[in-house]
PDB file of N, CA and C in Angstrom:
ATOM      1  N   UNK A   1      20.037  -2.180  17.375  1.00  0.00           N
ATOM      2  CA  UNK A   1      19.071  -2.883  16.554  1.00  0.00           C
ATOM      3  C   UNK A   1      18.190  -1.852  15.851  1.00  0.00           C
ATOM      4  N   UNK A   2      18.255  -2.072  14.632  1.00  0.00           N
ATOM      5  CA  UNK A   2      17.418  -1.153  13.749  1.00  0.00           C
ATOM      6  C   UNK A   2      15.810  -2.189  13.642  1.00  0.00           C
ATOM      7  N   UNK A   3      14.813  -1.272  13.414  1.00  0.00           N
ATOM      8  CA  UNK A   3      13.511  -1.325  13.253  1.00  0.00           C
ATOM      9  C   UNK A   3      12.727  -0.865  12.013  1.00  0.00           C
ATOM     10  N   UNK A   4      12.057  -1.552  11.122  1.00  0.00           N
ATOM     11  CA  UNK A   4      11.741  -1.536   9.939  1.00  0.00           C
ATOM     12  C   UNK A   4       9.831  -1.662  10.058  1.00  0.00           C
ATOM     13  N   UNK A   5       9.229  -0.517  10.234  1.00  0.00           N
ATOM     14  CA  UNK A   5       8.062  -0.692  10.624  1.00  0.00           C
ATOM     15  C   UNK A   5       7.086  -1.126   8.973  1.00  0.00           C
ATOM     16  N   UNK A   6       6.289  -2.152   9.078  1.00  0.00           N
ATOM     17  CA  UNK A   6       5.334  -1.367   7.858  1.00  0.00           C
ATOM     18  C   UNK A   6       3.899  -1.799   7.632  1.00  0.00           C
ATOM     19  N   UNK A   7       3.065  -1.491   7.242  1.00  0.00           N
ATOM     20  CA  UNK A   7       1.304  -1.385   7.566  1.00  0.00           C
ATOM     21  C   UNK A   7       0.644  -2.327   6.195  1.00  0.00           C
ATOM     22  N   UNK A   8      -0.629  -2.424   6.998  1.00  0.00           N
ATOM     23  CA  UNK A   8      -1.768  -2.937   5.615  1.00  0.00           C
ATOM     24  C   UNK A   8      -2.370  -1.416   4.780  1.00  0.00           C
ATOM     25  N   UNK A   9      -2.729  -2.029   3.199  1.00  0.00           N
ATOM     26  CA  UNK A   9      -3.379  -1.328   2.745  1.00  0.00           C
ATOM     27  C   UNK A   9      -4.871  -0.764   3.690  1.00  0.00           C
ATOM     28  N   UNK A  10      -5.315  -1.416   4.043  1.00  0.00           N
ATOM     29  CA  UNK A  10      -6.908  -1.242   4.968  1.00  0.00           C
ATOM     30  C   UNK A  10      -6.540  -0.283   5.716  1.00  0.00           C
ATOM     31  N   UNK A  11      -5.375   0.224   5.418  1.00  0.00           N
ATOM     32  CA  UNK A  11      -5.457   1.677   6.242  1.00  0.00           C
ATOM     33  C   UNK A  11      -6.683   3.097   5.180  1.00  0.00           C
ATOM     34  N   UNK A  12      -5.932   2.409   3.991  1.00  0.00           N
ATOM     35  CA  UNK A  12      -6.284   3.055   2.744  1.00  0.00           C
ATOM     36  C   UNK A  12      -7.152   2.634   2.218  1.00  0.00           C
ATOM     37  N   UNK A  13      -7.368   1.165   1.807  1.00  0.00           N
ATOM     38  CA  UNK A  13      -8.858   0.670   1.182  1.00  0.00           C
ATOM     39  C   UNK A  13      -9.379  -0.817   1.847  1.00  0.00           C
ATOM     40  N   UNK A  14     -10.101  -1.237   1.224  1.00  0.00           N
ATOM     41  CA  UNK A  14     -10.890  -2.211   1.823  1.00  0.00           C
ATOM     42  C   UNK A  14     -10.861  -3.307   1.096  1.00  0.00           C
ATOM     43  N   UNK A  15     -10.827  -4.867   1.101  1.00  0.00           N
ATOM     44  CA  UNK A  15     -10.760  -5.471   0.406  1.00  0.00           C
ATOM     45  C   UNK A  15     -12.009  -6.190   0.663  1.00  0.00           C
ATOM     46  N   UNK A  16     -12.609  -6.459   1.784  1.00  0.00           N
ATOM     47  CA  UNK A  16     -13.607  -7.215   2.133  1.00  0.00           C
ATOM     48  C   UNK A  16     -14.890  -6.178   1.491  1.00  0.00           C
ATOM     49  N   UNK A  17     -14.996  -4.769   1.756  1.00  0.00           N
ATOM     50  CA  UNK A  17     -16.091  -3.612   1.160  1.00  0.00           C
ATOM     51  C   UNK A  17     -15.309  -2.852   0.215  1.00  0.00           C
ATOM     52  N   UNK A  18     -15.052  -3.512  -1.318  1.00  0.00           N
ATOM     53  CA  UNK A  18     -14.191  -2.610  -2.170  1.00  0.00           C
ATOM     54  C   UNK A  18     -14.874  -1.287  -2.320  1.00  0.00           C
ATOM     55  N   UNK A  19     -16.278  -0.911  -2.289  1.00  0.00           N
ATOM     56  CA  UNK A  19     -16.612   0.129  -2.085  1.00  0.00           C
ATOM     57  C   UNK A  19     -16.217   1.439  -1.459  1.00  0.00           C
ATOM     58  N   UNK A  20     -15.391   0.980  -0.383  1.00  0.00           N
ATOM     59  CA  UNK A  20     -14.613   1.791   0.804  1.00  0.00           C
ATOM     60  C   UNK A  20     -13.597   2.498   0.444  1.00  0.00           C
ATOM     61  N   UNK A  21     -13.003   3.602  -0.026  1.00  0.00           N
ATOM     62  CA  UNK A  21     -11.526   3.718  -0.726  1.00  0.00           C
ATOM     63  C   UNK A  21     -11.629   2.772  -2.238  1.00  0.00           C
ATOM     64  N   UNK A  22     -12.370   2.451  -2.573  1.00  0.00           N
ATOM     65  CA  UNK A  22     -12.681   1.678  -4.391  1.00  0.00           C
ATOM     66  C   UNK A  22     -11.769   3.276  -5.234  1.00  0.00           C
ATOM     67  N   UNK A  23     -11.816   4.447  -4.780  1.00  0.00           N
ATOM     68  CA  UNK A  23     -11.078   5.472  -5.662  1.00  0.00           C
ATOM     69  C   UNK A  23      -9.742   5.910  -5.556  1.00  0.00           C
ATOM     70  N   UNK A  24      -9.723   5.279  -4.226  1.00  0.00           N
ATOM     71  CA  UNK A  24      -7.660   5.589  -3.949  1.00  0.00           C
ATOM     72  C   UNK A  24      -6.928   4.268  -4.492  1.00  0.00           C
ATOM     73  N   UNK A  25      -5.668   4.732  -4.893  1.00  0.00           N
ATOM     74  CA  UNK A  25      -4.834   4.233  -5.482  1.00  0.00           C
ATOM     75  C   UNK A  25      -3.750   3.679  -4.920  1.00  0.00           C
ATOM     76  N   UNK A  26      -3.493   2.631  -5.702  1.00  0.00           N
ATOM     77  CA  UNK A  26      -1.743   2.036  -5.038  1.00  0.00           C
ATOM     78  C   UNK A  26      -0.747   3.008  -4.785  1.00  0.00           C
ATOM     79  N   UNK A  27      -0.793   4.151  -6.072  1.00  0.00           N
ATOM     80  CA  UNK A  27       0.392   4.799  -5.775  1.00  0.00           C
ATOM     81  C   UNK A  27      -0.326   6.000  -4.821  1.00  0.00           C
ATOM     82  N   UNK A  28      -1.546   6.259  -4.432  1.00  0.00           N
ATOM     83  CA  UNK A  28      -1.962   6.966  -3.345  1.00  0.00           C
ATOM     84  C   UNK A  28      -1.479   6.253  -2.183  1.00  0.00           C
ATOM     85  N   UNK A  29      -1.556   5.137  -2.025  1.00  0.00           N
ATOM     86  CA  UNK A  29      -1.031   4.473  -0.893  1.00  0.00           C
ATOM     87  C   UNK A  29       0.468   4.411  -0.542  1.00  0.00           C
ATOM     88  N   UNK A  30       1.037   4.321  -1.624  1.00  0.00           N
ATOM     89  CA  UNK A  30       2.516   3.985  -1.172  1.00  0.00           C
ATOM     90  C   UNK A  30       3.021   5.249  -1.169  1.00  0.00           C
ATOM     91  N   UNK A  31       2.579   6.732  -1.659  1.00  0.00           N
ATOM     92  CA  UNK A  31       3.367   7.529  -1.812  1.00  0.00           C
ATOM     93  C   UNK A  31       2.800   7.944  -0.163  1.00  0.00           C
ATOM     94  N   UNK A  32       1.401   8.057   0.211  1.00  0.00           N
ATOM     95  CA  UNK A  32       1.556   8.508   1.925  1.00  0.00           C
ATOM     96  C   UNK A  32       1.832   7.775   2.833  1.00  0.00           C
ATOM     97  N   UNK A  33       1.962   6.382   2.547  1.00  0.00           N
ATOM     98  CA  UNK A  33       2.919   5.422   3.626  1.00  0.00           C
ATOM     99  C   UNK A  33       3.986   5.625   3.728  1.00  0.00           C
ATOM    100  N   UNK A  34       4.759   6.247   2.480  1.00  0.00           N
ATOM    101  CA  UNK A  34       6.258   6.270   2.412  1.00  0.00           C
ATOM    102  C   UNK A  34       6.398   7.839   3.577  1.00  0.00           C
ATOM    103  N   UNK A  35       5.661   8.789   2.781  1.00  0.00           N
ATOM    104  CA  UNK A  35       5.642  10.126   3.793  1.00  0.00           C
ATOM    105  C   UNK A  35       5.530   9.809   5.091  1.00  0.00           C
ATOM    106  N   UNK A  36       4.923   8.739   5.156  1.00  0.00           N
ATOM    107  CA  UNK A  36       4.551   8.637   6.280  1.00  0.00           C
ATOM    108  C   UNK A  36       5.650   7.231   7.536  1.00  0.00           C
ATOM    109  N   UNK A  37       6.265   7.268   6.783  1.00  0.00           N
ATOM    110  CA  UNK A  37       7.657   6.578   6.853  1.00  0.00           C
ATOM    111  C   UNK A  37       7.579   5.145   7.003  1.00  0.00           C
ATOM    112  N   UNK A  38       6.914   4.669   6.656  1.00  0.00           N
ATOM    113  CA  UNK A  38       7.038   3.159   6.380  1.00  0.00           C
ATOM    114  C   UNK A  38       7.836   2.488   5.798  1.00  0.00           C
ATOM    115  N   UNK A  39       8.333   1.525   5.774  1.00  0.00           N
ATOM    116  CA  UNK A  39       9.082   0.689   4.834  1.00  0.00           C
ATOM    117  C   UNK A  39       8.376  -0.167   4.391  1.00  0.00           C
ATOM    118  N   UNK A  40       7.181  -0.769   4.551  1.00  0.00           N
ATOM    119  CA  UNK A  40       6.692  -1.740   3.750  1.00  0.00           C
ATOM    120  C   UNK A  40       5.498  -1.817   3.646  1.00  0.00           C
ATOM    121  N   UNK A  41       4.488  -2.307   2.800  1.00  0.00           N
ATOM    122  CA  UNK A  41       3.209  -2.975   2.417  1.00  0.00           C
ATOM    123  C   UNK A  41       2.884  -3.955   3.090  1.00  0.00           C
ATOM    124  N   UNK A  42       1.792  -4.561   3.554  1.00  0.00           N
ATOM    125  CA  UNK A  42       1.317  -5.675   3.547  1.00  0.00           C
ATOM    126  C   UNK A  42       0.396  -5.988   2.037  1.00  0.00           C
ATOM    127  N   UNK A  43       0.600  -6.573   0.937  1.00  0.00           N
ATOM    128  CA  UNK A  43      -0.084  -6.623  -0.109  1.00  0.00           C
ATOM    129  C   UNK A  43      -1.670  -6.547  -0.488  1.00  0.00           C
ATOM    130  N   UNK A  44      -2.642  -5.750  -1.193  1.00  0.00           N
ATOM    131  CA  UNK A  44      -3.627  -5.820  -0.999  1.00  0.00           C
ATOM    132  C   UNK A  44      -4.644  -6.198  -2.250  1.00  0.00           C
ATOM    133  N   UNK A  45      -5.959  -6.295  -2.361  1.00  0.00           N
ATOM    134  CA  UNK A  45      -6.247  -6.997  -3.338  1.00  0.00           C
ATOM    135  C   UNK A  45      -6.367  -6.178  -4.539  1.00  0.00           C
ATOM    136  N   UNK A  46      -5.939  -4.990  -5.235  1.00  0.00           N
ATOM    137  CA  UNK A  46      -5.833  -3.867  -5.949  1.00  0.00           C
ATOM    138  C   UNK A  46      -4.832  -4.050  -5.975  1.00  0.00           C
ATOM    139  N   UNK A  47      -3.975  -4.621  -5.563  1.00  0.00           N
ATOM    140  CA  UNK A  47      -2.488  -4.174  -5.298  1.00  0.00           C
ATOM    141  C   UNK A  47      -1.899  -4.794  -6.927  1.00  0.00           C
ATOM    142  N   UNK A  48      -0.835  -4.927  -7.297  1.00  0.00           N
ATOM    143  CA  UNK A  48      -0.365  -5.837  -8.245  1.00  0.00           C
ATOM    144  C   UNK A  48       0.508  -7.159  -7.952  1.00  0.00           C
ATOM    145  N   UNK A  49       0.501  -8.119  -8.570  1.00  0.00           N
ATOM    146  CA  UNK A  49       1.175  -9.006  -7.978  1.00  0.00           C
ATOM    147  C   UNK A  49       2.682  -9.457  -8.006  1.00  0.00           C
ATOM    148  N   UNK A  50       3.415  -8.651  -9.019  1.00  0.00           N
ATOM    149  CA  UNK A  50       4.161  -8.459  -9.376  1.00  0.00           C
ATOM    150  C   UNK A  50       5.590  -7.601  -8.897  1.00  0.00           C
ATOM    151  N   UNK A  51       6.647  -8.108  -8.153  1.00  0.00           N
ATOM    152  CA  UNK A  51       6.888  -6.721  -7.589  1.00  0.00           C
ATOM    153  C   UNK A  51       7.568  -5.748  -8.399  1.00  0.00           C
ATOM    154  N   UNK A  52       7.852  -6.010  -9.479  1.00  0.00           N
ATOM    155  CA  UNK A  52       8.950  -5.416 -10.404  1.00  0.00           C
ATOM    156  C   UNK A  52       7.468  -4.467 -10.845  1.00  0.00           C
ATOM    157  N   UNK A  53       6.577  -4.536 -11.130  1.00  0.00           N
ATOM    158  CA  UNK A  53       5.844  -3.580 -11.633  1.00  0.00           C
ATOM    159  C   UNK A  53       5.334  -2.318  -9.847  1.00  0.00           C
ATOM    160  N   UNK A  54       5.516  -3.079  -8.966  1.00  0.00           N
ATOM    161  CA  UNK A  54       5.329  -2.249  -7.810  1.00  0.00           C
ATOM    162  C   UNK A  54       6.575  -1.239  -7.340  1.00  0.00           C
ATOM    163  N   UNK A  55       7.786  -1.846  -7.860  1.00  0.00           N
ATOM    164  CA  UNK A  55       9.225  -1.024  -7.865  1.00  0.00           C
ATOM    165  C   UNK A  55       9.177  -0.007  -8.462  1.00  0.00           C
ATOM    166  N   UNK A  56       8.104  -0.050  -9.587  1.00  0.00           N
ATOM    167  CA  UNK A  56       8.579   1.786 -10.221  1.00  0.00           C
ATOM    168  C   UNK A  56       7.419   2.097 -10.376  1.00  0.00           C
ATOM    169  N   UNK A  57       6.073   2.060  -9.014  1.00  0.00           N
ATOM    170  CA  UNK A  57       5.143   3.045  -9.102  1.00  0.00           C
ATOM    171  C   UNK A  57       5.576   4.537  -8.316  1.00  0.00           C
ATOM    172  N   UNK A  58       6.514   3.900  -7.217  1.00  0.00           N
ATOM    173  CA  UNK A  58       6.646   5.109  -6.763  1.00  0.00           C
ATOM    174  C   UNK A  58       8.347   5.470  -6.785  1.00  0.00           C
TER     175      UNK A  58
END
């Protein structure tokens, strides 16, 4: 059985205090989640809603 781990943005920013991380970016996020070996997002409110525009940030 394979395992597909993957996290919230609120690692990275805040949605409830946008103040918090208000300067990091989606593709700051997905490019050190990915380093950081994740496979997936939990979607966040910065995020886009779209996934075809989220397919070729990173």
């Amino acid at each position: 059985m394979s395992v597909k781990i993957g996290v919230s943005p609120i690692s990275w920013t805040n949605d409830d205090m946008p103040e918090l991380g208000k300067d990091t970016t989606v593709e700051h996020c997905l490019t050190e989640g990915k380093q950081a070996g994740y496979r997936g997002f939990e979607l966040g409110g910065k995020w886009p809603k779209d996934s075809e525009i989220l397919t070729t940030i990173i």
